[in-house]
PDB file of N, CA and C in Angstrom:
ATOM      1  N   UNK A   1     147.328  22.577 204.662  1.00  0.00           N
ATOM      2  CA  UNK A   1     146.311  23.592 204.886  1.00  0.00           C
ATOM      3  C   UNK A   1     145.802  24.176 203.569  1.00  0.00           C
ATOM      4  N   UNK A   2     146.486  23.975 202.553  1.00  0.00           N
ATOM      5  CA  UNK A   2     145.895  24.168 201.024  1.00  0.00           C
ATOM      6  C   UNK A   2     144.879  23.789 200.804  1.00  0.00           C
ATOM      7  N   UNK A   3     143.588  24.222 200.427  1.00  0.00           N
ATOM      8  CA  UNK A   3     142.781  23.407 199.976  1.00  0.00           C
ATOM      9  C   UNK A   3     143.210  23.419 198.528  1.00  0.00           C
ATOM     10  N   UNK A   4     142.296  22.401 197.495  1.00  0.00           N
ATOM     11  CA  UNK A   4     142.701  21.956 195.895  1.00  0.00           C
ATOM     12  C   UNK A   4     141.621  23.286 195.476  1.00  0.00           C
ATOM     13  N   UNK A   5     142.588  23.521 194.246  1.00  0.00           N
ATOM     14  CA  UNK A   5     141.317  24.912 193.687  1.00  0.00           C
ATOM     15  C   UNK A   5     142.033  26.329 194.133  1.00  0.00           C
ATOM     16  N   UNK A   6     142.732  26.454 195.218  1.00  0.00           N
ATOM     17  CA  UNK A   6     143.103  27.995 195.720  1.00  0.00           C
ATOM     18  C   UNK A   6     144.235  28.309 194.789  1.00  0.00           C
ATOM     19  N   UNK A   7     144.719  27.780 194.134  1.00  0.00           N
ATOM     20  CA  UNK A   7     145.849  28.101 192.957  1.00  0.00           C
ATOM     21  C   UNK A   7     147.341  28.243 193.798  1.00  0.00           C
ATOM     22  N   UNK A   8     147.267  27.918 195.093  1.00  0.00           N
ATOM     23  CA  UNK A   8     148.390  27.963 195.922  1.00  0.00           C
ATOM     24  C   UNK A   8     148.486  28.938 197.023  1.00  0.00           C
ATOM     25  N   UNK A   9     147.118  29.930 196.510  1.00  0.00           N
ATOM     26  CA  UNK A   9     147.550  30.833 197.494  1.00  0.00           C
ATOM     27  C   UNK A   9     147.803  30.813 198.545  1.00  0.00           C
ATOM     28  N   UNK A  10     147.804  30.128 199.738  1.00  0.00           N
ATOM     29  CA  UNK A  10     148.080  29.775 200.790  1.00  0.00           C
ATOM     30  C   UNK A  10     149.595  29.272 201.399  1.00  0.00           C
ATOM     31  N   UNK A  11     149.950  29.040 200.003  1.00  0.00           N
ATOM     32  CA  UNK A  11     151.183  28.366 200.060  1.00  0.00           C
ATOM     33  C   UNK A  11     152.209  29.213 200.566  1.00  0.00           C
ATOM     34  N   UNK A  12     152.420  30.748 199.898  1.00  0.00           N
ATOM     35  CA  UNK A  12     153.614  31.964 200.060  1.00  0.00           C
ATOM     36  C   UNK A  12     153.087  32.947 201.049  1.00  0.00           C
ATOM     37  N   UNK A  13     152.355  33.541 200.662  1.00  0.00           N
ATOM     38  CA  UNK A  13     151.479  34.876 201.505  1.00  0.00           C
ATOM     39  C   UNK A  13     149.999  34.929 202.244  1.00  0.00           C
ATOM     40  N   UNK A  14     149.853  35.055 203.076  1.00  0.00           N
ATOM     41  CA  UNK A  14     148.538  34.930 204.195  1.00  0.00           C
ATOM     42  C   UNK A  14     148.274  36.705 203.944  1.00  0.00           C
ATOM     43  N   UNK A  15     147.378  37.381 204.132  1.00  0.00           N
ATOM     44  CA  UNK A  15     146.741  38.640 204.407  1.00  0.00           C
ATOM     45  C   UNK A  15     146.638  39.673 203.028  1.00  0.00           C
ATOM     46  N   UNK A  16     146.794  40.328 203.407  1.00  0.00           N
ATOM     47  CA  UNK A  16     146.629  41.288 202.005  1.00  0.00           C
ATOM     48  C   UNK A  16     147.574  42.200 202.302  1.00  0.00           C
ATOM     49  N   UNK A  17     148.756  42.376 202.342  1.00  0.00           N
ATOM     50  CA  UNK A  17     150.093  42.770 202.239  1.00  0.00           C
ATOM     51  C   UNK A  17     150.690  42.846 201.072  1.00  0.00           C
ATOM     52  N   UNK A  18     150.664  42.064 200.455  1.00  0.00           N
ATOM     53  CA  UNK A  18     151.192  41.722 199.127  1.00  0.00           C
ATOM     54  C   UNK A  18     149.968  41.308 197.762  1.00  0.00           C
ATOM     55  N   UNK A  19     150.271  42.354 196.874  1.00  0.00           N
ATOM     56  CA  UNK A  19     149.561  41.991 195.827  1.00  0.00           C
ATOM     57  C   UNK A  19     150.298  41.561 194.545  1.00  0.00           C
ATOM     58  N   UNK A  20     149.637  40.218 193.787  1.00  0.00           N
ATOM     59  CA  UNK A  20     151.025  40.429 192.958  1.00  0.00           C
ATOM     60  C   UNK A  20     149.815  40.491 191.316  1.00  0.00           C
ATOM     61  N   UNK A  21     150.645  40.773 190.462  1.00  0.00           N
ATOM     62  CA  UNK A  21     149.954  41.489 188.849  1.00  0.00           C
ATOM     63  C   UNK A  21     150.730  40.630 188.329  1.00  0.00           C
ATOM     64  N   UNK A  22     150.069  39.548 187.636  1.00  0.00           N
ATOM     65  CA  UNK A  22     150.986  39.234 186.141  1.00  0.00           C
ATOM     66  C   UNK A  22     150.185  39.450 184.897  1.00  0.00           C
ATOM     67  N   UNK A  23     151.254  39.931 183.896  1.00  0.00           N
ATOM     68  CA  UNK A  23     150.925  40.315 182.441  1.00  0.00           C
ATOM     69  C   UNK A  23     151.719  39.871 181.731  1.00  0.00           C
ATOM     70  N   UNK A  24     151.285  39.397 180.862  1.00  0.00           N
ATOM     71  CA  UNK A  24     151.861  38.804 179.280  1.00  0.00           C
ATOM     72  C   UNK A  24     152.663  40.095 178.234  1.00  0.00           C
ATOM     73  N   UNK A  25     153.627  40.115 178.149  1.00  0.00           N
ATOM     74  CA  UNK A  25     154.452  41.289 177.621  1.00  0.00           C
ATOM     75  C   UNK A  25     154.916  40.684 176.490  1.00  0.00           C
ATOM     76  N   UNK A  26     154.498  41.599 175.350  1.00  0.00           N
ATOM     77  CA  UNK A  26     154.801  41.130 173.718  1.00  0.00           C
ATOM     78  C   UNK A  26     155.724  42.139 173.054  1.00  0.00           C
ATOM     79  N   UNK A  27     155.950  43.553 173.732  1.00  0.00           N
ATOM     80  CA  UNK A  27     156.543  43.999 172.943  1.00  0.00           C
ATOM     81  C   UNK A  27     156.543  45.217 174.077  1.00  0.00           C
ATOM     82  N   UNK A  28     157.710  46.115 173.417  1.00  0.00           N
ATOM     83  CA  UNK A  28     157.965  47.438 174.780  1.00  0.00           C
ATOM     84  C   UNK A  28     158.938  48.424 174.049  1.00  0.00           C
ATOM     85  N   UNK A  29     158.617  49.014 174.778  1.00  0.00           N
ATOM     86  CA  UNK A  29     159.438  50.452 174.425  1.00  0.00           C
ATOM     87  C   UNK A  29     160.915  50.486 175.434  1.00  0.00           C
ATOM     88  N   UNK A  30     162.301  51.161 175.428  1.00  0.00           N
ATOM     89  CA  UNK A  30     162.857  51.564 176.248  1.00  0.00           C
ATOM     90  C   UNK A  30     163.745  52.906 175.955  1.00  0.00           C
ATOM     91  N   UNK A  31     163.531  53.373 176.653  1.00  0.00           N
ATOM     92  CA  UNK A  31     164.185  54.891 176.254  1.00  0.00           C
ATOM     93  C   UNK A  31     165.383  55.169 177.462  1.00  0.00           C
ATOM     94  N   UNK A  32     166.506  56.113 177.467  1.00  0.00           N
ATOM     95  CA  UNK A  32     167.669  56.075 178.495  1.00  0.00           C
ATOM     96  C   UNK A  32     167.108  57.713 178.388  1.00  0.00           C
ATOM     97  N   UNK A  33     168.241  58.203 179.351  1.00  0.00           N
ATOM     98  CA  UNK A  33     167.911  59.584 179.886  1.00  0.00           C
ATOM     99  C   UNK A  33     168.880  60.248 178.590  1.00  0.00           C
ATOM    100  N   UNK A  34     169.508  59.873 177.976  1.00  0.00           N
ATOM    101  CA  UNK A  34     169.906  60.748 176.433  1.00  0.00           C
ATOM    102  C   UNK A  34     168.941  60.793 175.685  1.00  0.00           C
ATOM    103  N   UNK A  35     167.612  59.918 175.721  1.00  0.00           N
ATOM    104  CA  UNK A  35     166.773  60.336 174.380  1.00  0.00           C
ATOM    105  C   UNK A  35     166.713  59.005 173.477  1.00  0.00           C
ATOM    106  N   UNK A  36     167.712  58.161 173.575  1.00  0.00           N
ATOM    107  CA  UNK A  36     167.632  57.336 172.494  1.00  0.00           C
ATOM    108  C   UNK A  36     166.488  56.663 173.007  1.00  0.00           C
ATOM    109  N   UNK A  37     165.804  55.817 171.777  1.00  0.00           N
ATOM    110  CA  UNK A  37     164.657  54.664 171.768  1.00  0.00           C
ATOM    111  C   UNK A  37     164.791  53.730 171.122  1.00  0.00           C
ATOM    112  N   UNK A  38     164.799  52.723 171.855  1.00  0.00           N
ATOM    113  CA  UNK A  38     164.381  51.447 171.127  1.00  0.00           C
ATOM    114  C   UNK A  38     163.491  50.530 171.272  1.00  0.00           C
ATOM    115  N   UNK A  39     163.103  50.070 170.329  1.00  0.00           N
ATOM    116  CA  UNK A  39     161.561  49.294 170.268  1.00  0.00           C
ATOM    117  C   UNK A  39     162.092  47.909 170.034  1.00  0.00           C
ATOM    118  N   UNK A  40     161.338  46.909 171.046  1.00  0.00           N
ATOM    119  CA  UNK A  40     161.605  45.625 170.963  1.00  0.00           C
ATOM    120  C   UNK A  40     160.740  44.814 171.128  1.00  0.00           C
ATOM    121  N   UNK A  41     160.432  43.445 170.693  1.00  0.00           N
ATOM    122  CA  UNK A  41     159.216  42.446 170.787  1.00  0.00           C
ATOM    123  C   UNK A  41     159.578  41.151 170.741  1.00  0.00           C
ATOM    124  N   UNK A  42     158.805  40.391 171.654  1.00  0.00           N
ATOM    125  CA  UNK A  42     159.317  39.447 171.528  1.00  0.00           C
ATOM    126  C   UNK A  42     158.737  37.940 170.216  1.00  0.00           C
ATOM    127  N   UNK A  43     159.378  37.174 170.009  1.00  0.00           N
ATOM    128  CA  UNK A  43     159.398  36.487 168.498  1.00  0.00           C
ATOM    129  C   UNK A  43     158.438  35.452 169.411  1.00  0.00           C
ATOM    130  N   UNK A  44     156.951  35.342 168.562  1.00  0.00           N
ATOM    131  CA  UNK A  44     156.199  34.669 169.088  1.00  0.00           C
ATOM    132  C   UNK A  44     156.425  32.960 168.875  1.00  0.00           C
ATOM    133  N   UNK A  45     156.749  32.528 167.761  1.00  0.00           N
ATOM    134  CA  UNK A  45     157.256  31.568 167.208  1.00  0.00           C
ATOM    135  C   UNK A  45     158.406  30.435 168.200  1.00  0.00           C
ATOM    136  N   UNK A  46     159.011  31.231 169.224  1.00  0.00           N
ATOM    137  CA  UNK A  46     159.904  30.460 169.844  1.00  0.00           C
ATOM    138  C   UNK A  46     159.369  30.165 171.713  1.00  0.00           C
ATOM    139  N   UNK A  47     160.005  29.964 172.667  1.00  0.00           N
ATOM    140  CA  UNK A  47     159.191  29.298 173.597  1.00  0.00           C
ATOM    141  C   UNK A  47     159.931  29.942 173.964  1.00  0.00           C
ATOM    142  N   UNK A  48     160.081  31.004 175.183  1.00  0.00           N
ATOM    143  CA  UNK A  48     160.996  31.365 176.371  1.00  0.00           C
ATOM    144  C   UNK A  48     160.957  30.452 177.654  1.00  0.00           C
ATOM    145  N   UNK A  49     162.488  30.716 178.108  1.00  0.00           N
ATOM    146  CA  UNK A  49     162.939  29.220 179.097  1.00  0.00           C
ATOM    147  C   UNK A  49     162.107  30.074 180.359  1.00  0.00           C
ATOM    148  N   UNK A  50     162.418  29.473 181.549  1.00  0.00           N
ATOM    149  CA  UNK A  50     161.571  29.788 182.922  1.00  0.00           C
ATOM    150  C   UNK A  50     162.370  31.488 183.628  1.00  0.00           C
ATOM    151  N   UNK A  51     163.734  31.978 183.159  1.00  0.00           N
ATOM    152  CA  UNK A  51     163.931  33.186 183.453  1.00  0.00           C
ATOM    153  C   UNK A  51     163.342  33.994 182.603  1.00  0.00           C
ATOM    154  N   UNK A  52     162.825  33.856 180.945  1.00  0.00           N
ATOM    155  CA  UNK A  52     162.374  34.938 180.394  1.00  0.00           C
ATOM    156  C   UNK A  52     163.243  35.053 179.173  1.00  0.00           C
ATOM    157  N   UNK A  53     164.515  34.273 178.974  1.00  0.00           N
ATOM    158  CA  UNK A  53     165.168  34.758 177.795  1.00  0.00           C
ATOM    159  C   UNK A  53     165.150  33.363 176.619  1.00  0.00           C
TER     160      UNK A  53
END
């Protein structure tokens, strides 16, 4: 029932229930509830595997 071209959508979710957002993340902030911060980015130079690390 896919047609070629729909990028799959058809494949997981039917209706508008679910929206999904992807973004390209290069670098971030994280802060804990004490206050500390740390700043982190990721090294463009290397390839991340399919979980992200």
């Amino acid at each position: 029932d896919t047609q070629e071209g729909d990028g799959g959508t058809r494949c997981y979710v039917e209706g508008d229930e679910v929206k999904v957002v992807v973004v390209k993340i290069k670098d971030g902030r994280i802060a804990d509830w004490k206050g500390q911060v740390r700043d982190w980015a990721l090294n463009s130079s290397t390839h991340g595997l399919v979980n992200g690390t």
